[in-house]
Protein backbone atom coordinates (compact mmCIF):
# COMPACT_ATOMS: atom_id res chain seq x y z
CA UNK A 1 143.26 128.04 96.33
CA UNK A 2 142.68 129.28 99.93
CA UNK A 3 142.53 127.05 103.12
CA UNK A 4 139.33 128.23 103.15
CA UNK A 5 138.28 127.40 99.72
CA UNK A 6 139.34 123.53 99.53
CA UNK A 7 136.95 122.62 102.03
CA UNK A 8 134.23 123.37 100.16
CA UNK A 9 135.59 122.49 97.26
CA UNK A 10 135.95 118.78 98.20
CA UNK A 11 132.39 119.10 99.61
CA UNK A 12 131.11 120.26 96.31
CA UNK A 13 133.03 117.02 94.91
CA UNK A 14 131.31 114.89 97.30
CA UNK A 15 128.04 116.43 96.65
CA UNK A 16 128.12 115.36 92.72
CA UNK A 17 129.02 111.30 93.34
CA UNK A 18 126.25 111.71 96.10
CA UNK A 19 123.92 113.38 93.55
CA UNK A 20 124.98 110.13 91.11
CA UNK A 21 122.87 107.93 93.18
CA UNK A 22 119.96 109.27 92.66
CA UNK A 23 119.54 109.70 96.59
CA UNK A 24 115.55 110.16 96.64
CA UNK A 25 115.15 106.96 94.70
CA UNK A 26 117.32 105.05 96.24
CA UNK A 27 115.45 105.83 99.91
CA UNK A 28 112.68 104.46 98.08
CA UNK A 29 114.38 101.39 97.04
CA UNK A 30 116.25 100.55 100.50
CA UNK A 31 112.55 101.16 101.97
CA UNK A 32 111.10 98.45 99.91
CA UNK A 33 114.18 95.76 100.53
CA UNK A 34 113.71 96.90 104.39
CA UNK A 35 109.84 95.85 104.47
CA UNK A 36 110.76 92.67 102.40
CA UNK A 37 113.53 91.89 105.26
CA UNK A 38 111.13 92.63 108.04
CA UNK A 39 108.19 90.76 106.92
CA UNK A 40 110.43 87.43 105.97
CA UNK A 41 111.41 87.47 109.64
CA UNK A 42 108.22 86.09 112.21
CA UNK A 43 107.59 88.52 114.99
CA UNK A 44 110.50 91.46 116.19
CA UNK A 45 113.43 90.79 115.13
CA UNK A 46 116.80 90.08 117.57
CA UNK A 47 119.92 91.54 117.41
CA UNK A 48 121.67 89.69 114.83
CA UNK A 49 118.68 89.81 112.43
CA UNK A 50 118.84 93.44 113.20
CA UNK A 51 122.39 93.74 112.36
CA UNK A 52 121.61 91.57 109.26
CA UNK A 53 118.87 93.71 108.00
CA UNK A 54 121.63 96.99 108.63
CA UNK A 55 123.90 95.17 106.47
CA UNK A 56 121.80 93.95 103.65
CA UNK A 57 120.41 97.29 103.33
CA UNK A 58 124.47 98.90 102.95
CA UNK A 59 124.90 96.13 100.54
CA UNK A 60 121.55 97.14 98.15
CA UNK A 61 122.48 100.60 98.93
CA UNK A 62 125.84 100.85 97.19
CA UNK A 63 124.56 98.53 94.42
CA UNK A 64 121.38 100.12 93.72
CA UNK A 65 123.36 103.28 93.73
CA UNK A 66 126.25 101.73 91.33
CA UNK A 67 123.55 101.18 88.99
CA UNK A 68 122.05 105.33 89.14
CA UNK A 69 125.39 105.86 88.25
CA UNK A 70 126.58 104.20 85.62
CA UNK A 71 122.50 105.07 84.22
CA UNK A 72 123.84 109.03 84.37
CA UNK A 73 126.53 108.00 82.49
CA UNK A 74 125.19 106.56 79.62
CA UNK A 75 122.17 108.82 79.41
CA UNK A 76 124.09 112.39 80.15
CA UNK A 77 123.58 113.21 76.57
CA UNK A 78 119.75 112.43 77.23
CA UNK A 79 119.69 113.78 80.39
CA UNK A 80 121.83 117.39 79.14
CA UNK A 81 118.79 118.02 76.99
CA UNK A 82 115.73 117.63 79.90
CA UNK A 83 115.26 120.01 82.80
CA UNK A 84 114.64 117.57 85.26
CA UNK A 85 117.93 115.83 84.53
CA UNK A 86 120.01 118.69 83.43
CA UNK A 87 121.63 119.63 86.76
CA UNK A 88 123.05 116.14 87.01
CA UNK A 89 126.66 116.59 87.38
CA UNK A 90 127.74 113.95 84.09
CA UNK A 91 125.45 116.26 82.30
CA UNK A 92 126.76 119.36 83.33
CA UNK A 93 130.61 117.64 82.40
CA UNK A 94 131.20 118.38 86.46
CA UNK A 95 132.46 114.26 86.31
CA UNK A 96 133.89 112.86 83.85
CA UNK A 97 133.32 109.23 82.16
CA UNK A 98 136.12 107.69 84.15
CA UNK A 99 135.01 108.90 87.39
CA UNK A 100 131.58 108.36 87.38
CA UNK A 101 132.64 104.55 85.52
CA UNK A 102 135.32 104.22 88.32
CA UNK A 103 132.69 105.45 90.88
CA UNK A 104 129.96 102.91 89.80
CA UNK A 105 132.33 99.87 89.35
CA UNK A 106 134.00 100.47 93.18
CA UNK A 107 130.10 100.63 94.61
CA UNK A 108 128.79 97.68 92.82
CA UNK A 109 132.23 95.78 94.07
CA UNK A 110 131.82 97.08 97.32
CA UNK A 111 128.31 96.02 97.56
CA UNK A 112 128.44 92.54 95.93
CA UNK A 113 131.13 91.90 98.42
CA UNK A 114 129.34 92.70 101.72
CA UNK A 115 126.18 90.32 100.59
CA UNK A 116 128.46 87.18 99.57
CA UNK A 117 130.23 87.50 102.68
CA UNK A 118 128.27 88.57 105.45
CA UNK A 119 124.67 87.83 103.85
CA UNK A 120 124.50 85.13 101.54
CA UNK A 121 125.20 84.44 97.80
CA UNK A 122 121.76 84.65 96.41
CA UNK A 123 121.41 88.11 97.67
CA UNK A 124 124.13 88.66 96.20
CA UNK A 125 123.56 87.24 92.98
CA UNK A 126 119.89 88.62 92.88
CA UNK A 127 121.39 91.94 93.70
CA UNK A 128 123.69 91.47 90.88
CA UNK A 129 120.96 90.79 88.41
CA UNK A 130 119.01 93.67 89.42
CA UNK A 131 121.93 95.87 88.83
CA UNK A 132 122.46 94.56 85.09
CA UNK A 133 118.71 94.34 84.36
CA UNK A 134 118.22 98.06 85.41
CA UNK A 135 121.78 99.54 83.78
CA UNK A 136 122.40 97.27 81.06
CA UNK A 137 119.23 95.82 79.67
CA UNK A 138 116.70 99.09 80.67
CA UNK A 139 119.20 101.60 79.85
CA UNK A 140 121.38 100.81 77.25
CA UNK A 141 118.88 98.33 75.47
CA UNK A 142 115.18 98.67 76.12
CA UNK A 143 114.49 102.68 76.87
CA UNK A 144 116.00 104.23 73.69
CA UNK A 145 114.07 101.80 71.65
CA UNK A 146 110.80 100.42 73.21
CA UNK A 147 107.34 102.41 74.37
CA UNK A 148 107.06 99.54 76.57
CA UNK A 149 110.77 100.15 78.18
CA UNK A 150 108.93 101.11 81.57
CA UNK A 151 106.57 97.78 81.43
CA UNK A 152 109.29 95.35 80.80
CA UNK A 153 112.34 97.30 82.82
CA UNK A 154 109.92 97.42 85.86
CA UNK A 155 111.19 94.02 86.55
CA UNK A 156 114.31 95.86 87.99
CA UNK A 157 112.80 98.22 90.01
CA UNK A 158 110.58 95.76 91.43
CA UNK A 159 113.12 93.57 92.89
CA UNK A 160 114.21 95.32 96.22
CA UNK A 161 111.48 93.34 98.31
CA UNK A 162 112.78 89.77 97.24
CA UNK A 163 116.14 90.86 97.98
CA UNK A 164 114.94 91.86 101.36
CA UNK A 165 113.49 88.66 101.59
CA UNK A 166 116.32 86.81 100.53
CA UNK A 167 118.57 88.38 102.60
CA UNK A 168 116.73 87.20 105.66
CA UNK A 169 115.56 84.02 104.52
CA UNK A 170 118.38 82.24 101.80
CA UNK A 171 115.27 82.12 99.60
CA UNK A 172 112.65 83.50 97.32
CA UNK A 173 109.26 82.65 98.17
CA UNK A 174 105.84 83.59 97.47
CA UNK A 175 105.47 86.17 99.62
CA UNK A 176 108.57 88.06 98.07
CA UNK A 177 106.61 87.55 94.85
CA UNK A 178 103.64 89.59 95.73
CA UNK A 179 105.53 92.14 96.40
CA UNK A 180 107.31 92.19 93.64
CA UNK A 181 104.02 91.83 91.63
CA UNK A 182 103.04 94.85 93.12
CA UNK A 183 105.54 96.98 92.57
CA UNK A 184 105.85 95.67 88.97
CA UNK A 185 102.29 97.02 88.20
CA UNK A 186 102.67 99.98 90.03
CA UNK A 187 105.82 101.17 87.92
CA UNK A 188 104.07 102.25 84.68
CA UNK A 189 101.19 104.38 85.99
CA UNK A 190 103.55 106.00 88.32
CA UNK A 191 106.33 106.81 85.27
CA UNK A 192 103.85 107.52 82.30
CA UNK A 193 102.06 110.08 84.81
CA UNK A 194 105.32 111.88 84.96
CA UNK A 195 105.74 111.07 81.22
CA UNK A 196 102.62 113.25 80.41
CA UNK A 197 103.90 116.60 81.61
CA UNK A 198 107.29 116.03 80.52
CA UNK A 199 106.32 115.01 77.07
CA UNK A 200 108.08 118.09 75.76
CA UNK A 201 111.63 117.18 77.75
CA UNK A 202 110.74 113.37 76.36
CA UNK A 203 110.59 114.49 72.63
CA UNK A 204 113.50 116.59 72.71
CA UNK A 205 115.65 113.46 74.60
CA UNK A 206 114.20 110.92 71.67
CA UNK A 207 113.13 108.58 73.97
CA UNK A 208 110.33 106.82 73.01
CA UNK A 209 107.67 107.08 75.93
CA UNK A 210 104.37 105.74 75.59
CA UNK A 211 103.22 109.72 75.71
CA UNK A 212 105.52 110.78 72.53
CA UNK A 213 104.82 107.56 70.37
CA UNK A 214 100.85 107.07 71.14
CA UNK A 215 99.61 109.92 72.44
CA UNK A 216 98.19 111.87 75.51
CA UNK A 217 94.94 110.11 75.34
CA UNK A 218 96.25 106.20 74.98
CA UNK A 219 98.68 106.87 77.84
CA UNK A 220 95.91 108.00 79.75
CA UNK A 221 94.22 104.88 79.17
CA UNK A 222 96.87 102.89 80.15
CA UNK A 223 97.09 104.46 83.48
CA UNK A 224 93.73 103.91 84.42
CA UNK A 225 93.81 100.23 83.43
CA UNK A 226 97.32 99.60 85.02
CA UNK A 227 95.63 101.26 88.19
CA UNK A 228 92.07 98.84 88.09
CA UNK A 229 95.32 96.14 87.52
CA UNK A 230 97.27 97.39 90.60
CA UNK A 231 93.87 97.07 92.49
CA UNK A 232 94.03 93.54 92.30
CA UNK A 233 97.63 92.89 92.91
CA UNK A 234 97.21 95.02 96.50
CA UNK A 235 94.60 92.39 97.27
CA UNK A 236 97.20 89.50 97.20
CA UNK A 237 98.70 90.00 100.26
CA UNK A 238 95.34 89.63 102.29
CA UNK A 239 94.31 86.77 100.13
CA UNK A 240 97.37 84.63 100.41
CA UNK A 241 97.53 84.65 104.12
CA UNK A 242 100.50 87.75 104.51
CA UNK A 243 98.11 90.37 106.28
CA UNK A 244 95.30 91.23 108.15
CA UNK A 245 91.65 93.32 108.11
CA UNK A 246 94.11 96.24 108.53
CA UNK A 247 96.61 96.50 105.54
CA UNK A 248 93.32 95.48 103.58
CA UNK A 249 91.25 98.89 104.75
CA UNK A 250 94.50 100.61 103.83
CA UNK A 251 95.23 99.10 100.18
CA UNK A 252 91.27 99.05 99.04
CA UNK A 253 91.27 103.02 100.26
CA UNK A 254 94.66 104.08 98.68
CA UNK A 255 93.84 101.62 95.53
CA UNK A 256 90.75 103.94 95.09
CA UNK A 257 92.30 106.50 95.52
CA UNK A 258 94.58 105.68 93.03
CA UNK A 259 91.80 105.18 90.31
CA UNK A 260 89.92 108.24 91.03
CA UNK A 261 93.38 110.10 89.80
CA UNK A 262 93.72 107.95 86.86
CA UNK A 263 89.85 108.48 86.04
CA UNK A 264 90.21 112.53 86.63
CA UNK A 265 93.42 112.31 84.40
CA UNK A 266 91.11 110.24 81.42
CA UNK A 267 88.20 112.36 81.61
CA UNK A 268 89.99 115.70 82.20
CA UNK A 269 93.66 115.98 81.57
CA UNK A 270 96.10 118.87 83.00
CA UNK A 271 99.80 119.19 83.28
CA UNK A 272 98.77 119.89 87.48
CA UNK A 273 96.76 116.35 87.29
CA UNK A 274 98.96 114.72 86.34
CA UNK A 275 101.73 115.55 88.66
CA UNK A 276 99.19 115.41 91.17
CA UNK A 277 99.02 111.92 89.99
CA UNK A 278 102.34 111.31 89.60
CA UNK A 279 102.72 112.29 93.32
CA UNK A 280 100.13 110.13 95.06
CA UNK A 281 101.34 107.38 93.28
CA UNK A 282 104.42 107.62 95.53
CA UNK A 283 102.32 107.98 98.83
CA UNK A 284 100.46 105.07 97.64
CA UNK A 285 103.00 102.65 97.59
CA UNK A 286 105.45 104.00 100.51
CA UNK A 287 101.96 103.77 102.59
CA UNK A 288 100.61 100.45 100.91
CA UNK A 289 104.36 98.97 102.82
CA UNK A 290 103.79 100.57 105.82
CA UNK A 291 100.61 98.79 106.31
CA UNK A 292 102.23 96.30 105.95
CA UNK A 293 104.78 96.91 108.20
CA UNK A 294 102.54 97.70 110.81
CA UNK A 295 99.94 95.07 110.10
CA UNK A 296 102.54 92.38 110.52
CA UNK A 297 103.59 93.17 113.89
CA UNK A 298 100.14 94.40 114.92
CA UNK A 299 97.98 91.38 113.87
């Protein structure tokens, strides 16, 4: 091998662990712990709740991306067999077992160790469960064998704003809840959207999404009544005391907006609807927390 050559070679190396952690998702999820961390904290924050929030986000960071990993692991077979998956390198056999286990194990370490020592235990410990419930209990137990694997694993993905929140506060408290709540309810439309025009790659994988065991048209359903559902749950945050007039005008208009997609997809259904669909439901929540964000240090 050239001088040249190993340069690029390592980079290419780097490139598949990176792609392991599921980079795009993870943004989402650091995003989500960051607006539980800011909101848990009265006013702008000072330096060492800044450098707090900096490390608590490293910490979920190398957890949350422990846990992509060790997911591509145990689903490479699954994932070998869809095109949206199939370039993943423990798919492709570009890592092997050992190094994407080794990989996953020296992140969640890492991570765990930075929120026990410089955060606080429950982060820690919440951060910890999150990481189980989403590689162990979604992957391994409920999503080969449940239609309702998205409902009930949700609880894993909805967890980065209490961690926020309990990085910043030592606690979990109602607030953190809502959000939570939120982003609970808002995990099924968003995935059985992007179920519907990957039935096919769903079928061939034998997963059991709602799409493949009940149908186009009951998934469809579902959507829109997880949507008039998520409606409600954007409310909360007004109604409890955590916002303003202003993140309400934002959540009632992207809420709507929301159930005018899931109505279009019920009455009229089309692979481009629904990743229309599939696509607004990530502006509606990254927007729905920046209302927030701003509302709190607006108002």
């Amino acid at each position: 091998m050239s001088a040249a050559a190993f340069p690029s070679s390592r980079l290419s190396v780097i490139r598949q662990f990176n792609a392991l952690t599921k980079p795009r998702v993870i943004q989402l999820i650091v995003f989500c712990a960051w607006i539980g961390m800011v909101l848990a904290v009265p006013g702008l924050p000072g330096w060492d709740e800044l450098r707090r929030m900096v490390i608590a986000s490293l910490g979920i960071w190398l957890v949350a991306g422990a846990a992509a990993a060790f997911n591509c692991l145990v689903e490479k077979g699954i994932d070998a067999k869809m095109k949206r998956t199939a370039w993943r390198p423990t798919a492709q056999g570009e890592l092997s077992d050992r190094q994407a286990l080794i990989f996953s194990a020296v992140l969640c370490g890492a991570g765990s160790m930075l929120l026990y020592i410089w955060i606080n235990p429950l982060t820690m410990w919440l951060t910890f469960a999150t990481f189980v419930g989403y590689a162990v209990i979604y992957t391994v137990i409920l999503k080969p064998r449940t239609p309702q694997n998205i409902v009930i694993g949700g609880a894993s993905g909805a967890m980065p704003p209490v961690l926020g929140w309990a990085a910043m506060t030592g606690e979990v408290s109602p607030e953190a809840l809502i959000l939570f709540l939120i982003i609970f309810i808002w995990t099924p439309p968003h995935f059985w959207a992007l179920a519907l025009y990957r039935v096919e790659d769903y079928r061939k994988s034998g997963l059991p999404m709602l799409p493949v065991t009940h149908g186009n048209e009951f998934t469809r359903l579902q959507i829109l009544l997880y949507t008039l559902l998520l409606f409600s749950a954007c409310l909360m945050p007004f109604v409890y005391g955590m916002s303003s007039w202003l993140y309400l005008s934002v959540a009632v208009i992207l809420s709507i907006g929301f159930i005018g997609y899931a109505v279009a997809l019920w009455h009229h259904y089309s692979d481009a609807l629904a990743r229309k669909t599939f696509r607004f439901s990530l502006i509606h929540l990254s927007a729905l927390f920046a209302a927030l964000l701003v509302d709190h240090y607006l108002f």
